[in-house]
N, C-alpha and C. Protein backbone atom coordinates (compact mmCIF):
# COMPACT_ATOMS: atom_id res chain seq x y z
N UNK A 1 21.05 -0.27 -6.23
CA UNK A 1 20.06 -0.41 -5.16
C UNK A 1 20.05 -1.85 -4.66
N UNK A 2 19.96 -1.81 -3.39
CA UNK A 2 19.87 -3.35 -2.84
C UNK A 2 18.68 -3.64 -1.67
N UNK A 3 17.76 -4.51 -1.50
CA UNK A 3 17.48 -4.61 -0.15
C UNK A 3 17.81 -5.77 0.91
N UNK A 4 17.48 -5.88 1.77
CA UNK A 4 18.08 -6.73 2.78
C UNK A 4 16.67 -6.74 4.00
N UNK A 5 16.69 -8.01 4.61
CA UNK A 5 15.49 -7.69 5.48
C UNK A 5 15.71 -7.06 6.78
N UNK A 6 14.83 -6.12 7.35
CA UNK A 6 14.89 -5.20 8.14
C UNK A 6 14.78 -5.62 9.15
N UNK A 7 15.16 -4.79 10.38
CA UNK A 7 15.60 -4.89 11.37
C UNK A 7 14.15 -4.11 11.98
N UNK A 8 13.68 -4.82 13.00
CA UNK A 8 12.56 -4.40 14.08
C UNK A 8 12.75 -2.45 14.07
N UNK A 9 14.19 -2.46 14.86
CA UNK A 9 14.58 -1.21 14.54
C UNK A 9 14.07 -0.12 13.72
N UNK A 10 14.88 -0.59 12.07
CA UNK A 10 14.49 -0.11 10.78
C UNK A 10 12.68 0.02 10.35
N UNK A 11 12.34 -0.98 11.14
CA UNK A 11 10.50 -0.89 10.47
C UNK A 11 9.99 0.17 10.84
N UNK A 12 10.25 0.37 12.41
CA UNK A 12 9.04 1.35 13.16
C UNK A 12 9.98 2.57 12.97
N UNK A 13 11.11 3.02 12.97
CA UNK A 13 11.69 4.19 12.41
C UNK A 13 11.41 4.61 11.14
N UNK A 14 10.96 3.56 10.30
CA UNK A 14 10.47 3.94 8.93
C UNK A 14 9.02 4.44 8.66
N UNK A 15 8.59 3.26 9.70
CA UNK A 15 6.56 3.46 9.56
C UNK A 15 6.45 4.55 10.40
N UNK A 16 6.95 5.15 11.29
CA UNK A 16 6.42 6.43 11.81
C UNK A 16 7.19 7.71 11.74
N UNK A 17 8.22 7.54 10.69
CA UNK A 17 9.02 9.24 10.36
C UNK A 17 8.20 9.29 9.01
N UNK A 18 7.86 8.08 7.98
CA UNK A 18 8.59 8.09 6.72
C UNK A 18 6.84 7.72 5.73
N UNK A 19 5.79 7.25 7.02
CA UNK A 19 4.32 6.86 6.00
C UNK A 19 3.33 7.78 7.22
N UNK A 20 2.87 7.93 6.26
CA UNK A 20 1.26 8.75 6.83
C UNK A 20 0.57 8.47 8.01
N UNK A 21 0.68 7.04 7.92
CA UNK A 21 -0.13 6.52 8.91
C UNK A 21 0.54 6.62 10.40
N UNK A 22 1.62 6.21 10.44
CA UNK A 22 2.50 6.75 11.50
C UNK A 22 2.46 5.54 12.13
N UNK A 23 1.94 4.55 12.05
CA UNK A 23 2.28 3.13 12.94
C UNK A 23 2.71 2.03 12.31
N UNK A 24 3.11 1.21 12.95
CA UNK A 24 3.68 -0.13 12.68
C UNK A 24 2.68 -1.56 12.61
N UNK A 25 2.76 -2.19 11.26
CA UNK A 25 1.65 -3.20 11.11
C UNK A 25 1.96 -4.36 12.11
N UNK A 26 0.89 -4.85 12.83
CA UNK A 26 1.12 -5.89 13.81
C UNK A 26 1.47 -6.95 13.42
N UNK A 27 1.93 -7.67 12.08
CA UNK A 27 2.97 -8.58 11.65
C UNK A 27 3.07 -8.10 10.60
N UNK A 28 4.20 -8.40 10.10
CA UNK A 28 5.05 -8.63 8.70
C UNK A 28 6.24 -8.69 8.29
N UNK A 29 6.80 -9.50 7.14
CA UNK A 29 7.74 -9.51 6.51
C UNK A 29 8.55 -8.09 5.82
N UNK A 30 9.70 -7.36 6.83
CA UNK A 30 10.25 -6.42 5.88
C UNK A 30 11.88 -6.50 5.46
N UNK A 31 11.65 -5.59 4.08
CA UNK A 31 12.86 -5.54 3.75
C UNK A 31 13.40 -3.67 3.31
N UNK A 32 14.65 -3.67 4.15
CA UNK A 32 14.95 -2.47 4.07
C UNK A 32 15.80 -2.21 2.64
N UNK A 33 15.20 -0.67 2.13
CA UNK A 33 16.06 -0.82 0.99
C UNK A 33 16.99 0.54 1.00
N UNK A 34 18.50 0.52 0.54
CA UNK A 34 19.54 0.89 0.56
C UNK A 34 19.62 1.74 -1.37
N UNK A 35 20.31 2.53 -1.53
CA UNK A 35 20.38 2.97 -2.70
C UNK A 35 22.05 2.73 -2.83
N UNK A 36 22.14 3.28 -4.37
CA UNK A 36 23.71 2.69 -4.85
C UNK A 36 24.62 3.35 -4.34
N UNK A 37 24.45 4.02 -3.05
CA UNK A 37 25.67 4.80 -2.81
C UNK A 37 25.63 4.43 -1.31
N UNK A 38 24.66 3.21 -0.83
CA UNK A 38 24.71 2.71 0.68
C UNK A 38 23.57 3.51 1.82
N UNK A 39 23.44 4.38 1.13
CA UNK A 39 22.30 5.50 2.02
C UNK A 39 20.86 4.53 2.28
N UNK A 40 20.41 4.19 3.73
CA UNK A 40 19.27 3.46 3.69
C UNK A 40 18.15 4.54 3.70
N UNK A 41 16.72 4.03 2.82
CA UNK A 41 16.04 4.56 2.07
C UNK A 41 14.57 4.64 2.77
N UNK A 42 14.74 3.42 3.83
CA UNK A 42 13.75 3.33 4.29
C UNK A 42 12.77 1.62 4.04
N UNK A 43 11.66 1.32 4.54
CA UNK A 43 11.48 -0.16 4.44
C UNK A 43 10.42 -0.27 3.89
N UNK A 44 10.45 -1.68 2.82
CA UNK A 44 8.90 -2.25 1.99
C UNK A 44 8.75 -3.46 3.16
N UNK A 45 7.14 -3.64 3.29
CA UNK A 45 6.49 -4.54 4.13
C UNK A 45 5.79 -5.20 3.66
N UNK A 46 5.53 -6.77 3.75
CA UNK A 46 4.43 -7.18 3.42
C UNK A 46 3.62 -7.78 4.64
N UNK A 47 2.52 -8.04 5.01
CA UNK A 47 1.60 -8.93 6.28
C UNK A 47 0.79 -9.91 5.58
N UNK A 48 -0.02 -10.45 6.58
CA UNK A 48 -0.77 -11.47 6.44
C UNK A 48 -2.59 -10.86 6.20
N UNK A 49 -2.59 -9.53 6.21
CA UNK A 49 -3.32 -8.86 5.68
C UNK A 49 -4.69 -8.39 6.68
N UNK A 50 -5.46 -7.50 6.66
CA UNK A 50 -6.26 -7.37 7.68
C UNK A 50 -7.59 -8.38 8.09
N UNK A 51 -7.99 -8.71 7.10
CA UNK A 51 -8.81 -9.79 7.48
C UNK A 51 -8.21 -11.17 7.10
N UNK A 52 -8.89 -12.32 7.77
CA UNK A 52 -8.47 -13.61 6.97
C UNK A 52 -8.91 -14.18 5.81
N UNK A 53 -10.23 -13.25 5.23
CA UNK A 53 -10.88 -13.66 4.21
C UNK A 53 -10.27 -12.96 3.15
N UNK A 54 -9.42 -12.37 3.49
CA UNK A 54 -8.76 -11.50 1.99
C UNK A 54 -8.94 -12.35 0.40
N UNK A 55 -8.28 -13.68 0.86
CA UNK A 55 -7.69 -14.38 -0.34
C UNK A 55 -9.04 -14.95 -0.66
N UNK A 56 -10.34 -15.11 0.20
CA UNK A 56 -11.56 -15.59 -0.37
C UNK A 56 -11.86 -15.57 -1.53
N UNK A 57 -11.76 -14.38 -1.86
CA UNK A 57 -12.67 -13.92 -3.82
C UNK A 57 -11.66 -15.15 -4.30
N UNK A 58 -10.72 -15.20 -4.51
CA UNK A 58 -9.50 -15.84 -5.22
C UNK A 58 -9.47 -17.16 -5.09
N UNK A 59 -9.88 -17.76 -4.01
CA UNK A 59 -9.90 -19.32 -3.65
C UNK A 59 -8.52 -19.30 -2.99
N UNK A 60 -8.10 -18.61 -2.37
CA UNK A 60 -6.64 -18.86 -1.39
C UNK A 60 -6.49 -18.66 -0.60
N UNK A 61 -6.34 -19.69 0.35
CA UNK A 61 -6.03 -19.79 1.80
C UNK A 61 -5.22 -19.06 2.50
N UNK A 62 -5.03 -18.75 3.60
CA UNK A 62 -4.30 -18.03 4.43
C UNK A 62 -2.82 -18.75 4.21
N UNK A 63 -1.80 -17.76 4.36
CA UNK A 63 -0.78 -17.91 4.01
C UNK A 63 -0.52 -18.14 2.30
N UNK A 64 -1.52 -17.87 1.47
CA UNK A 64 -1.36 -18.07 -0.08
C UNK A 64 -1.53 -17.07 -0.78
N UNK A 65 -1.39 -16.17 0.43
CA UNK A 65 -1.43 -14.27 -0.47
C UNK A 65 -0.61 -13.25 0.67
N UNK A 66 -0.44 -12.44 0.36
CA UNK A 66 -0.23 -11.10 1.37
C UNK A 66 -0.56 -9.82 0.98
N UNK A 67 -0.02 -9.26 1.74
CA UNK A 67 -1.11 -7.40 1.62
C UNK A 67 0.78 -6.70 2.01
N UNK A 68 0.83 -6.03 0.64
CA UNK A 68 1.77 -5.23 0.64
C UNK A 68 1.29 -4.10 1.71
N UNK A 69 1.81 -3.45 2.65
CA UNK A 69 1.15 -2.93 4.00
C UNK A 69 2.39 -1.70 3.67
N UNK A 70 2.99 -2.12 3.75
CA UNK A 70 4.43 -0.12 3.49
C UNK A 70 4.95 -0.33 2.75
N UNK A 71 5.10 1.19 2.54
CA UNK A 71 6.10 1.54 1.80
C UNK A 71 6.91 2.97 1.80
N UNK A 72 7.62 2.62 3.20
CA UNK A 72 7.87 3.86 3.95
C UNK A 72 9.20 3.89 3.79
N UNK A 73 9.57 4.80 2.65
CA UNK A 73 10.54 5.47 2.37
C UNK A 73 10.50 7.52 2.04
N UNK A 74 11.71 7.56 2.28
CA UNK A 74 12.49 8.77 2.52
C UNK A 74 12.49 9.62 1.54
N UNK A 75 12.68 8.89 -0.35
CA UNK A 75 12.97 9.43 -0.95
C UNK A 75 14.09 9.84 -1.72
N UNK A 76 15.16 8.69 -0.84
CA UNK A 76 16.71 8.59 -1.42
C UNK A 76 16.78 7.62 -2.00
N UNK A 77 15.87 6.54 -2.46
CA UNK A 77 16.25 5.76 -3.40
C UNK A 77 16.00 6.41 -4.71
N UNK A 78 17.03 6.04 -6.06
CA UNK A 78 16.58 5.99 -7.15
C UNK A 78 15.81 5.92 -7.99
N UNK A 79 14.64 4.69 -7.43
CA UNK A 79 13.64 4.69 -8.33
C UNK A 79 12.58 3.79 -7.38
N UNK A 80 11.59 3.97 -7.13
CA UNK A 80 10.37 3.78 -5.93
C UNK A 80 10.11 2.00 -7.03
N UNK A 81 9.65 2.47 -8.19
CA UNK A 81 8.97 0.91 -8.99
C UNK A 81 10.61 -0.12 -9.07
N UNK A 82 11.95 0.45 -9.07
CA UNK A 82 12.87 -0.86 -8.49
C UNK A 82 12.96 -1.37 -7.63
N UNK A 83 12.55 -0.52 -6.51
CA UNK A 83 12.43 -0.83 -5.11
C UNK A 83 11.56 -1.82 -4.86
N UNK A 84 10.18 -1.95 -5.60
CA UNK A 84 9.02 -2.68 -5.61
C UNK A 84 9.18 -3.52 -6.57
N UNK A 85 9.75 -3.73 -7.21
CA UNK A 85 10.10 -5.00 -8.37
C UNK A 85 10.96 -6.04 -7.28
N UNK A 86 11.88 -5.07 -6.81
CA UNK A 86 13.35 -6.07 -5.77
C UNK A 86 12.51 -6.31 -4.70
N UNK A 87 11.45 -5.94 -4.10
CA UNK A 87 10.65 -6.29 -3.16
C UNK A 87 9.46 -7.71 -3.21
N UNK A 88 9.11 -7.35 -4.28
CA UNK A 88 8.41 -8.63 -5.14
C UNK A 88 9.34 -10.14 -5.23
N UNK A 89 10.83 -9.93 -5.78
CA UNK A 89 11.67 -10.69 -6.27
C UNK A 89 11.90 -11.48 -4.98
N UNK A 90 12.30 -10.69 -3.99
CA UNK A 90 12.47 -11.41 -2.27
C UNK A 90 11.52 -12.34 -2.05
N UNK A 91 10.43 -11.51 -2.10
CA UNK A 91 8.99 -12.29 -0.95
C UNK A 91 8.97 -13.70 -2.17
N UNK A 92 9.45 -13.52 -3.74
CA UNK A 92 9.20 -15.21 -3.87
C UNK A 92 9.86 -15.89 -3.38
N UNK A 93 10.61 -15.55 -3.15
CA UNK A 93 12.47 -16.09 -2.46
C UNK A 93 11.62 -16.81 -1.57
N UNK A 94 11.46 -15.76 -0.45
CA UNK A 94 11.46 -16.09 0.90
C UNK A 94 10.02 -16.70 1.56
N UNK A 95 9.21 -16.36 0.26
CA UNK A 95 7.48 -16.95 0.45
C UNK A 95 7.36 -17.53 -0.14
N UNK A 96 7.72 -18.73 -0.33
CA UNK A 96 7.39 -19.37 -2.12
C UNK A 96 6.04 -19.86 -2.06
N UNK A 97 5.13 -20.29 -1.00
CA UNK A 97 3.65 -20.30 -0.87
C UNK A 97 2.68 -19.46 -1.59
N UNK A 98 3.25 -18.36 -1.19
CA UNK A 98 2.19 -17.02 -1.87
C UNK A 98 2.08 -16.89 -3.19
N UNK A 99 0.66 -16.79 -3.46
CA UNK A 99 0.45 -16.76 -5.06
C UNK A 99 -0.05 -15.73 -5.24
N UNK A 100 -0.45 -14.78 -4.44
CA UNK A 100 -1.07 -13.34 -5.01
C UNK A 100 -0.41 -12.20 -3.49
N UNK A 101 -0.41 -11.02 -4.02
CA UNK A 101 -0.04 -9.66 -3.37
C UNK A 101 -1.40 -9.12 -3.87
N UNK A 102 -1.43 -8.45 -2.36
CA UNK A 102 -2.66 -7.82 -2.29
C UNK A 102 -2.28 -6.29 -1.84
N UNK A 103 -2.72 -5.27 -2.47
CA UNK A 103 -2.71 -4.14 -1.69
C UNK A 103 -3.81 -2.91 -2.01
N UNK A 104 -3.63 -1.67 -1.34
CA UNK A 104 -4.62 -0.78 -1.22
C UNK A 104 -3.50 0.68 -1.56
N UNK A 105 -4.75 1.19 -2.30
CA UNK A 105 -4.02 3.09 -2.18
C UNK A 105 -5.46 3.29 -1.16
N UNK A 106 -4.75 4.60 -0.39
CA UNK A 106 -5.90 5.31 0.52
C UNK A 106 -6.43 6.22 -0.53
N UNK A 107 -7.76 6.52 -0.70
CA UNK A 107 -8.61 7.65 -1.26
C UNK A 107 -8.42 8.46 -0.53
N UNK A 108 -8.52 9.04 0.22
CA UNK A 108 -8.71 9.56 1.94
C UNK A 108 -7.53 10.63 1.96
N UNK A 109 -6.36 9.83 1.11
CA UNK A 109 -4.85 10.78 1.05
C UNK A 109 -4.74 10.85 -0.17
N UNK A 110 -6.05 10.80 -1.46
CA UNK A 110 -5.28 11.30 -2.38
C UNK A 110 -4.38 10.30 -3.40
N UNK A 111 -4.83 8.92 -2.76
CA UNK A 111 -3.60 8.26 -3.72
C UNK A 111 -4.44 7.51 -4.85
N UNK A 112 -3.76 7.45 -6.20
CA UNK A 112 -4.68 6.54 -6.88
C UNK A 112 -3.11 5.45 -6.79
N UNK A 113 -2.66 4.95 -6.98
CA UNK A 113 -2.14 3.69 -6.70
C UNK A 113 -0.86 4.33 -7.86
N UNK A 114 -0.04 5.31 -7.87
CA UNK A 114 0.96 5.59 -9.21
C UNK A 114 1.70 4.65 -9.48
N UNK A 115 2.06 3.85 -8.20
CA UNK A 115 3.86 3.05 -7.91
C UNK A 115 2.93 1.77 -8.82
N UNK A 116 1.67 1.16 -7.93
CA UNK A 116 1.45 -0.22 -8.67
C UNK A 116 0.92 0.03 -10.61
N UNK A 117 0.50 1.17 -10.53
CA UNK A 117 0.18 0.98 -11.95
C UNK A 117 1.85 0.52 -12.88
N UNK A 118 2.60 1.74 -12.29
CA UNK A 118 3.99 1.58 -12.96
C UNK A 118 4.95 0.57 -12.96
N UNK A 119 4.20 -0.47 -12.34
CA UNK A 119 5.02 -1.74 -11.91
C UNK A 119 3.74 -2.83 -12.46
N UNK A 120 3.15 -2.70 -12.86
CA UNK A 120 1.90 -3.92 -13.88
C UNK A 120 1.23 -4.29 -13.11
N UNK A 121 0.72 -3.59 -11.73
CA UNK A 121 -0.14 -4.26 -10.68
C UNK A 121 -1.72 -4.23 -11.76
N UNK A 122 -2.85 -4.82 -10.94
CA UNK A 122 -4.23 -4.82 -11.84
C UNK A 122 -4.69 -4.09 -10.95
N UNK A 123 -5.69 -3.29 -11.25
CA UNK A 123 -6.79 -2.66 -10.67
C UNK A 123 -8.26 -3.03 -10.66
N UNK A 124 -8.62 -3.48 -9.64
CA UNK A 124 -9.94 -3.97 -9.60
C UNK A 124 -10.44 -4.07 -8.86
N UNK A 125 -10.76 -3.18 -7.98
CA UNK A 125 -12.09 -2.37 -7.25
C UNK A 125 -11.81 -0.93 -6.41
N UNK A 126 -12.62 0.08 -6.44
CA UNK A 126 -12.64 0.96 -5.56
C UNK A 126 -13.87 0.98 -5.26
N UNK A 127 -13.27 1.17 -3.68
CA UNK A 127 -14.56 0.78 -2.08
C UNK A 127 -14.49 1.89 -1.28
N UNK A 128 -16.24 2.06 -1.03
CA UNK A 128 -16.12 3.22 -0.10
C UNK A 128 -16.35 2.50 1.52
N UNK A 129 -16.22 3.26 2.57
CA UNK A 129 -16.43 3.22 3.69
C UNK A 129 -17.19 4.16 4.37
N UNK A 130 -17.52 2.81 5.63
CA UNK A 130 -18.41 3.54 7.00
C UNK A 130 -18.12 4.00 8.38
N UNK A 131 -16.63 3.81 8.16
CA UNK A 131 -15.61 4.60 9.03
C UNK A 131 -15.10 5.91 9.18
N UNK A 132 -14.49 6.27 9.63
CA UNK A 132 -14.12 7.90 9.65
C UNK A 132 -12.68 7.78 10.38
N UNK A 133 -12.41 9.11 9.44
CA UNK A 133 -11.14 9.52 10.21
C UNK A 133 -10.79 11.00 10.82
N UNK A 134 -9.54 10.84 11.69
CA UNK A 134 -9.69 12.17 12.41
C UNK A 134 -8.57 13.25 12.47
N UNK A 135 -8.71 14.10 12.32
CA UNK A 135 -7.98 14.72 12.07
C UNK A 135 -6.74 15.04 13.61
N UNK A 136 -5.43 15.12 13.38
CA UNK A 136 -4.48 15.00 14.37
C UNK A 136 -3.09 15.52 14.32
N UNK A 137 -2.71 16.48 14.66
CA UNK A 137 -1.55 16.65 14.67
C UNK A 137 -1.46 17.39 13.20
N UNK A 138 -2.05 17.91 12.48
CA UNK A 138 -2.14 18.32 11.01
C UNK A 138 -1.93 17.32 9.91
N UNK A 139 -2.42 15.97 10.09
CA UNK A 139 -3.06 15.00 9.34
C UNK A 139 -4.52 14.16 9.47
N UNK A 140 -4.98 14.04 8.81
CA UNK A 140 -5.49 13.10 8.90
C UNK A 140 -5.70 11.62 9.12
N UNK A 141 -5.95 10.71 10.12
CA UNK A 141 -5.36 9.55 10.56
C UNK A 141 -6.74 8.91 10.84
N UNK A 142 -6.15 7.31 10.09
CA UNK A 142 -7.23 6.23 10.68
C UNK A 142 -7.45 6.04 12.00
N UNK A 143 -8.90 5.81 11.98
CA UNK A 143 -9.53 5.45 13.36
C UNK A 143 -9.04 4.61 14.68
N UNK A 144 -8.24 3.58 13.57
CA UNK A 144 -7.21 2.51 14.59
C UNK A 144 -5.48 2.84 14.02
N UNK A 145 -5.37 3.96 14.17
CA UNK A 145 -4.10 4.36 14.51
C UNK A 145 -4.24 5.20 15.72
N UNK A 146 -5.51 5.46 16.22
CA UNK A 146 -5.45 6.38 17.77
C UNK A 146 -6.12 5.81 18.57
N UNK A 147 -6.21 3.80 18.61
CA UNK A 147 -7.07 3.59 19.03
C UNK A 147 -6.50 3.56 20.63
N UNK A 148 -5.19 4.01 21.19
CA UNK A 148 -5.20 3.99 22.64
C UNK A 148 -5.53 5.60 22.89
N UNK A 149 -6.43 5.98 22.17
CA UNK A 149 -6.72 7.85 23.02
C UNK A 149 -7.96 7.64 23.50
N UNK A 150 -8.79 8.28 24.55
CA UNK A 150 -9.91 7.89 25.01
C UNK A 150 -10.86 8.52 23.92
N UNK A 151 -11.93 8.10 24.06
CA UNK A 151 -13.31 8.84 23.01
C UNK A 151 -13.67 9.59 23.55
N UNK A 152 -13.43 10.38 24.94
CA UNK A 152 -13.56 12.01 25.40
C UNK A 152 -12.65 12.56 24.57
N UNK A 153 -11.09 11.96 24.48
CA UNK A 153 -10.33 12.92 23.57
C UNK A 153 -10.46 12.85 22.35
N UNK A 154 -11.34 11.77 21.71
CA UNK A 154 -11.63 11.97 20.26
C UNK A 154 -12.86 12.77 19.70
N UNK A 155 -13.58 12.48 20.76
CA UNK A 155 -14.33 13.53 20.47
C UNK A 155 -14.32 14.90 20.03
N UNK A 156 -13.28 15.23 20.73
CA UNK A 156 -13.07 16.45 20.50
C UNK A 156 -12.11 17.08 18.84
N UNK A 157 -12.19 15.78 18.34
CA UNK A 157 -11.13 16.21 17.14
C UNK A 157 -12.01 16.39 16.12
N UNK A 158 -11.94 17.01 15.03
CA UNK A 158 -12.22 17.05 13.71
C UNK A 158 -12.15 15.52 13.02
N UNK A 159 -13.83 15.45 12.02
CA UNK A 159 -13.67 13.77 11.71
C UNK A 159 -14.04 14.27 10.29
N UNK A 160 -14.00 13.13 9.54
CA UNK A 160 -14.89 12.86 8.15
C UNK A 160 -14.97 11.91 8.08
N UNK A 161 -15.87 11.12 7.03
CA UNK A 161 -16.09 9.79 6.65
C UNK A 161 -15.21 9.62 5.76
N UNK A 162 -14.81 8.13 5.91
CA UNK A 162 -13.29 7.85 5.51
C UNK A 162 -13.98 7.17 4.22
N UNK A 163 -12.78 7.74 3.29
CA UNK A 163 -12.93 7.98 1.50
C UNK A 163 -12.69 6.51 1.41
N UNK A 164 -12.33 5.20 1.88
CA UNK A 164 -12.27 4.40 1.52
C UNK A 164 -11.02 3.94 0.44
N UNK A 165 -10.64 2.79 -0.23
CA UNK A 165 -9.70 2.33 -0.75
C UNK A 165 -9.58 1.99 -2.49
N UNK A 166 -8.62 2.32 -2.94
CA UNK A 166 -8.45 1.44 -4.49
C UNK A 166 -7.66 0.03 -4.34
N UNK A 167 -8.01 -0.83 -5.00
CA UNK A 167 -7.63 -2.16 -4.81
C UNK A 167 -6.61 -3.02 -5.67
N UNK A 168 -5.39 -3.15 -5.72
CA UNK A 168 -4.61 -3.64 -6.27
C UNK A 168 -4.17 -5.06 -6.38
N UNK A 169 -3.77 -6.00 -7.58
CA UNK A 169 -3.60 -7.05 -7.10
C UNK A 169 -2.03 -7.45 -7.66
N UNK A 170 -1.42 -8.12 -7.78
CA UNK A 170 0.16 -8.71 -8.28
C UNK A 170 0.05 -10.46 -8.40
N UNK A 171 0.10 -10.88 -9.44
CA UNK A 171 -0.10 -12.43 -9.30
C UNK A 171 1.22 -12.95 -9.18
N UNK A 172 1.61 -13.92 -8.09
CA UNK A 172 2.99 -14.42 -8.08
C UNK A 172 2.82 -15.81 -8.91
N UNK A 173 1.75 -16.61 -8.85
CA UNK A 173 1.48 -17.85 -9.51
C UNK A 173 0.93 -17.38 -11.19
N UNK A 174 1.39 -18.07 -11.99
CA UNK A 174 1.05 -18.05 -13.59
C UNK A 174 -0.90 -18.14 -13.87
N UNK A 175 -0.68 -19.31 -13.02
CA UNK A 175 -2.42 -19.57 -12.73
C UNK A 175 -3.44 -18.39 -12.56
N UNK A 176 -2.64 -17.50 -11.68
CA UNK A 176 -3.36 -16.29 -11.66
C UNK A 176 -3.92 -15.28 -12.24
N UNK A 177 -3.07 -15.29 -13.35
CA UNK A 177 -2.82 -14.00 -14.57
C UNK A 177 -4.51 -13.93 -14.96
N UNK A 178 -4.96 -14.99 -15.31
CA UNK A 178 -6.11 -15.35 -16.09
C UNK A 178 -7.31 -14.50 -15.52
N UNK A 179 -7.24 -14.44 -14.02
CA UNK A 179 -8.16 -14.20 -13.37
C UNK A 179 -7.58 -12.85 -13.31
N UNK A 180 -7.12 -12.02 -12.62
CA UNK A 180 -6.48 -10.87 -12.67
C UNK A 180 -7.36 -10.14 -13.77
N UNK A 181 -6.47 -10.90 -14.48
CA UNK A 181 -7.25 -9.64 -16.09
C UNK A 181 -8.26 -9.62 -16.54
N UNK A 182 -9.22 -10.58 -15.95
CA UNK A 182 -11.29 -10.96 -15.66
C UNK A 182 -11.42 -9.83 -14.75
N UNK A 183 -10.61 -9.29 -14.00
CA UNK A 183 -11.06 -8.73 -12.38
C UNK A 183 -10.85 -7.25 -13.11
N UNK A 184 -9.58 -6.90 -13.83
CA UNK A 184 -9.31 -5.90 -14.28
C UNK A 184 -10.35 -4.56 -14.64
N UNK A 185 -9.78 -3.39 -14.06
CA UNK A 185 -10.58 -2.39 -14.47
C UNK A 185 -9.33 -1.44 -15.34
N UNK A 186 -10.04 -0.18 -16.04
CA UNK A 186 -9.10 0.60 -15.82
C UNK A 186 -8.21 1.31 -14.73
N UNK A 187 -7.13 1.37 -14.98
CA UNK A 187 -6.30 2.66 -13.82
C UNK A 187 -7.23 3.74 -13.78
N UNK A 188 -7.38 4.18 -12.41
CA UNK A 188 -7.62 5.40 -11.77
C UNK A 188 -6.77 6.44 -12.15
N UNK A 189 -7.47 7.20 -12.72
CA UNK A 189 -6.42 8.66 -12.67
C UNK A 189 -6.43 10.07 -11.92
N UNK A 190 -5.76 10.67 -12.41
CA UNK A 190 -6.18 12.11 -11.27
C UNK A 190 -6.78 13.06 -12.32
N UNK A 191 -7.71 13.61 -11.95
CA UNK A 191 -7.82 14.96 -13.11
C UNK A 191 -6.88 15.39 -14.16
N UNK A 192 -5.73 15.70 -13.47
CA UNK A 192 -4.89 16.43 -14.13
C UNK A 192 -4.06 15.74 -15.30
N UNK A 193 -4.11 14.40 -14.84
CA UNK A 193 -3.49 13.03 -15.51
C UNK A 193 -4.38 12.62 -16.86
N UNK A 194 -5.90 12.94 -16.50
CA UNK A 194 -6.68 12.95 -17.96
C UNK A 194 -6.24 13.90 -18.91
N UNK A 195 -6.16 15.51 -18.30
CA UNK A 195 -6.29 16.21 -19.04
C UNK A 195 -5.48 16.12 -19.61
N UNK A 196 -4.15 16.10 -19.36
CA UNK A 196 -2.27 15.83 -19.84
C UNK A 196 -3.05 14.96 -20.96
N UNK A 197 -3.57 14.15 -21.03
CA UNK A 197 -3.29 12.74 -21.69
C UNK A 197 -4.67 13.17 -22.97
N UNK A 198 -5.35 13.47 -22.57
CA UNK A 198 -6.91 13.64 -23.28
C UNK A 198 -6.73 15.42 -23.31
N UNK A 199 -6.40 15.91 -23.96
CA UNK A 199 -6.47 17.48 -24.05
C UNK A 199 -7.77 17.81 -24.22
N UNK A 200 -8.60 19.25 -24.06
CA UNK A 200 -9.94 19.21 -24.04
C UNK A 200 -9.79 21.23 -24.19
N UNK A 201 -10.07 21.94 -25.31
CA UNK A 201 -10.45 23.13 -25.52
C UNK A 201 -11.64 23.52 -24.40
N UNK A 202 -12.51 22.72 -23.76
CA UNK A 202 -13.36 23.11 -22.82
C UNK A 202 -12.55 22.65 -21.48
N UNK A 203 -11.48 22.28 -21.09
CA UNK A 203 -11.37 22.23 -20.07
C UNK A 203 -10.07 23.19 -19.80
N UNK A 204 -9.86 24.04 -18.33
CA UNK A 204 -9.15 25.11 -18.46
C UNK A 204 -8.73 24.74 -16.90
C-alpha cells in the first residue's frame, strides 16, 4: 500500500462517490491511497477544521492541530487502520507544526469511531446537537451539505435532530500524550460489540 497526495481531481471523485456526506471540505491537505497491486482506493483528508477554536481546550493555535475530515475510500485497500497510520506518517512529514489530529465519528450514521479506536486514537467526548438533518435522495444529509437548495425545497423533506458527534483525538507532539489520557474516556461500543465481549444469559 502506498499513498501519494491527491489530485483536486481524486478528492471530489472520492468525497462524493465514496463518503456519506457527498461533498468536498472547503480546504485541506489530501493524500490518495493506492493498494499493493496499484488499484487507487480512494482519498484520506485532513483541514484546518470547522471552527478556529478547535485547538482552544488544548492551548493550540491555529495551524497547531487539524481535523481528520475523510476518509473516502472504496474498499480496495487492504487494511483501512494502514491506510490511517501512512496517513498520520505524511501529515508529520508535510505538517511538522501540528501537534494534535482532531476528528469526529457521526452518531447520526451509526458510527462509533472503529478505524480510530484500532489505530490508538483517545476518546473523549460525545456531543449532542441543535441541528437537524434531512433526509435526501435515500440518505440522510447534513444541513450544510444542501445549503444551495432553497428552504421552500427543504421544507418539504423529511428532518430529525441531528444525533450529534463522538470525539477523537491523535497526539503528534510527546507533550501531548499526558493530556490525552486526562481527557480519556472509554471506547464507545455498539450493542452487539458488548454483548460479543460481556456475554449475558439475560440478554438474547
Amino acid at each position: 500500500m502506498r499513498l501519494v497526495r491527491a489530485s483536486k481531481k481524486a478528492v471530489k471523485y472520492a468525497c462524493i462517490k465514496f463518503h456519506y456526506a457527498g461533498v468536498v471540505p472547503a480546504q485541506y491537505i489530501g493524500y490518495s491511497v493506492f493498494n499493493k497491486v496499484g488499484e487507487w482506493c480512494g482519498v484520506i483528508l485532513f483541514g484546518g477544521g470547522a471552527s478556529a477554536n478547535m485547538g482552544k481546550p488544548y492551548k493550540l493555535k491555529y495551524g497547531e492541530y487539524l481535523e481528520l475530515t475523510r476518509m473516502a475510500l472504496n474498499g480496495k485497500q487492504e487494511s483501512t487502520s494502514k491506510a490511517m497510520a501512512l496517513a498520520i506518517r505524511l501529515i508529520k512529514k508535510d505538517c511538522p507544526t501540528v501537534k494534535l489530529l482532531i476528528s469526529y465519528s457521526d452518531k447520526g450514521q451509526n458510527h462509533y469511531g472503529t478505524i480510530y479506536q484500532a489505530t490508538n486514537w483517545y476518546f473523549v467526548e460525545e456531543s449532542e446537537s441543535s441541528g437537524k438533518d434531512y433526509f435526501y435522495k435515500g440518505k440522510w444529509r447534513h444541513d450544510r451539505t444542501l445549503n444551495t437548495y432553497s428552504k421552500e425545497f427543504l421544507s418539504k423533506l423529511e428532518t430529525r435532530k441531528r444525533s450529534g458527534k463522538r470525539k477523537y483525538l491523535y497526539p503528534l507532539d510527546k507533550g501531548l500524550i499526558s493530556l490525552c489520557k486526562q481527557l480519556a474516556k472509554p471506547y464507545p461500543k455498539k450493542l452487539s460489540d458488548e454483548v460479543e465481549s460481556n456475554p449475558s444469559p439475560n440478554l438474547e
